[in-house]
Protein backbone atom coordinates (compact mmCIF):
# COMPACT_ATOMS: atom_id res chain seq x y z
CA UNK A 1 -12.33 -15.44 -18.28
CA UNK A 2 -12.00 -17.47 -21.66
CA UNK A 3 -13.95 -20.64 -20.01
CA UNK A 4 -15.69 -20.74 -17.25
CA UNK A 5 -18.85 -19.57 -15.91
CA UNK A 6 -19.75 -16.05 -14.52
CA UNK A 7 -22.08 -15.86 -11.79
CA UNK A 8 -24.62 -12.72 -11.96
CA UNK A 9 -25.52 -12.81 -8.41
CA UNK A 10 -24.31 -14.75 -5.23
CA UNK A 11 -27.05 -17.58 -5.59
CA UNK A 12 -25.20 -18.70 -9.05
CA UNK A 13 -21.90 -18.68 -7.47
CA UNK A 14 -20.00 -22.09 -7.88
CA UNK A 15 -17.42 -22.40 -5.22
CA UNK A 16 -13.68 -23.24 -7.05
CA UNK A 17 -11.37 -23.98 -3.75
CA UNK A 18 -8.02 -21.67 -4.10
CA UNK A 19 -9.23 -20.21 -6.84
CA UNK A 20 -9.25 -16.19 -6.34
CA UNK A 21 -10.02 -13.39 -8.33
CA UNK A 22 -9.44 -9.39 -7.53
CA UNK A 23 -11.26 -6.89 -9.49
CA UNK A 24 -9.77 -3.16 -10.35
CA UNK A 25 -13.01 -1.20 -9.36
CA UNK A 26 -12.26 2.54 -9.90
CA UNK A 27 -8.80 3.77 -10.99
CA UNK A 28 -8.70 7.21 -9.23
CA UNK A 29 -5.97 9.77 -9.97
CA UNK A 30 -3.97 11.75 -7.47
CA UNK A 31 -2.22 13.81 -9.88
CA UNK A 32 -4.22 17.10 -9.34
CA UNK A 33 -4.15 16.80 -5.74
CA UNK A 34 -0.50 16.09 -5.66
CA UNK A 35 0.10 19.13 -7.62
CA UNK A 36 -2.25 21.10 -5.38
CA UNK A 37 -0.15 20.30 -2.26
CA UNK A 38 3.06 21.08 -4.11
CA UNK A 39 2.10 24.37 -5.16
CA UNK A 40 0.56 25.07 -1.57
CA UNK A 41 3.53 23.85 -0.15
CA UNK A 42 2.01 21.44 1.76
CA UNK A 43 4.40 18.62 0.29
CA UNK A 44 8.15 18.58 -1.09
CA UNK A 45 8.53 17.77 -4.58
CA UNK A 46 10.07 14.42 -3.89
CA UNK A 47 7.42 13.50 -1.14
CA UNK A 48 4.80 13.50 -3.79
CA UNK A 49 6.64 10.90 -5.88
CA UNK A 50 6.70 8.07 -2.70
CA UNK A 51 4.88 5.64 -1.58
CA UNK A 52 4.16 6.79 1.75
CA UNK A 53 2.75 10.21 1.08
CA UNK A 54 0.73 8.45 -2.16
CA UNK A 55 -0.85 5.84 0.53
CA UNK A 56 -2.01 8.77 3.00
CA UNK A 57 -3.58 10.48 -0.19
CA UNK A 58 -5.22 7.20 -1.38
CA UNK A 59 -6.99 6.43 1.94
CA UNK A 60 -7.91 10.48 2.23
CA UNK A 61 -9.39 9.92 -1.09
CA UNK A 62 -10.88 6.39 -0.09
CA UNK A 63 -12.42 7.58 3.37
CA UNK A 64 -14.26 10.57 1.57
CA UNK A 65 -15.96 8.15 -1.54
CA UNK A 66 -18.96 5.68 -2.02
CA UNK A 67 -16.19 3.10 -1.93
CA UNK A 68 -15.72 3.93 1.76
CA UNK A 69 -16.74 1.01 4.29
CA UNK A 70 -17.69 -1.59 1.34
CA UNK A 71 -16.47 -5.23 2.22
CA UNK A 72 -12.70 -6.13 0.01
CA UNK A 73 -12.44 -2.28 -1.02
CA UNK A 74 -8.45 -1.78 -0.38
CA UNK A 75 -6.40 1.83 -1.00
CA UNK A 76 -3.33 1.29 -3.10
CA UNK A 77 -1.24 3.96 -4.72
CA UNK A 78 2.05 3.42 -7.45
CA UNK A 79 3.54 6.70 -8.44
CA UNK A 80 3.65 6.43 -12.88
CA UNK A 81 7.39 5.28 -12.82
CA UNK A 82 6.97 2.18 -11.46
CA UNK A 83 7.53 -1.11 -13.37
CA UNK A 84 5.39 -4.14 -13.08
């Protein structure tokens, strides 16, 4: 934020009405474990480069963290190739 104010704990907060903000919190890499199941033969090449398989992998990873179960805490996985 360039101007604004940042509240340090809920009792700060200043509501702004359609105003929303969402936060990275960890960044967590699949690449080992996608490797892992390739090599084990637990996933085709090409399934561990699509969305689908990426997904199941983020919520494994998700359901086994500290992350797990805390309130706006979403699972999203982009293999490296794609373009924003």
């Amino acid at each position: 934020m360039t101007r604004g104010f940042w509240a340090m704990n809920r009792g700060e907060f200043l509501p702004a009405p359609g105003l929303k903000f969402r936060f990275v919190h960890p960044i967590v890499y699949l690449t080992h474990v996608v490797n892992a199941k390739l090599k084990a033969g637990d996933v085709k090449e090409i399934d561990g480069m699509i969305s689908p398989t990426l997904i199941q992998l983020a919520k494994q990873e998700l359901h086994t963290s500290d992350w797990n179960g805390k309130p706006g805490i979403e699972e999203h996985a982009h293999p490296f190739s794609i373009r924003y």
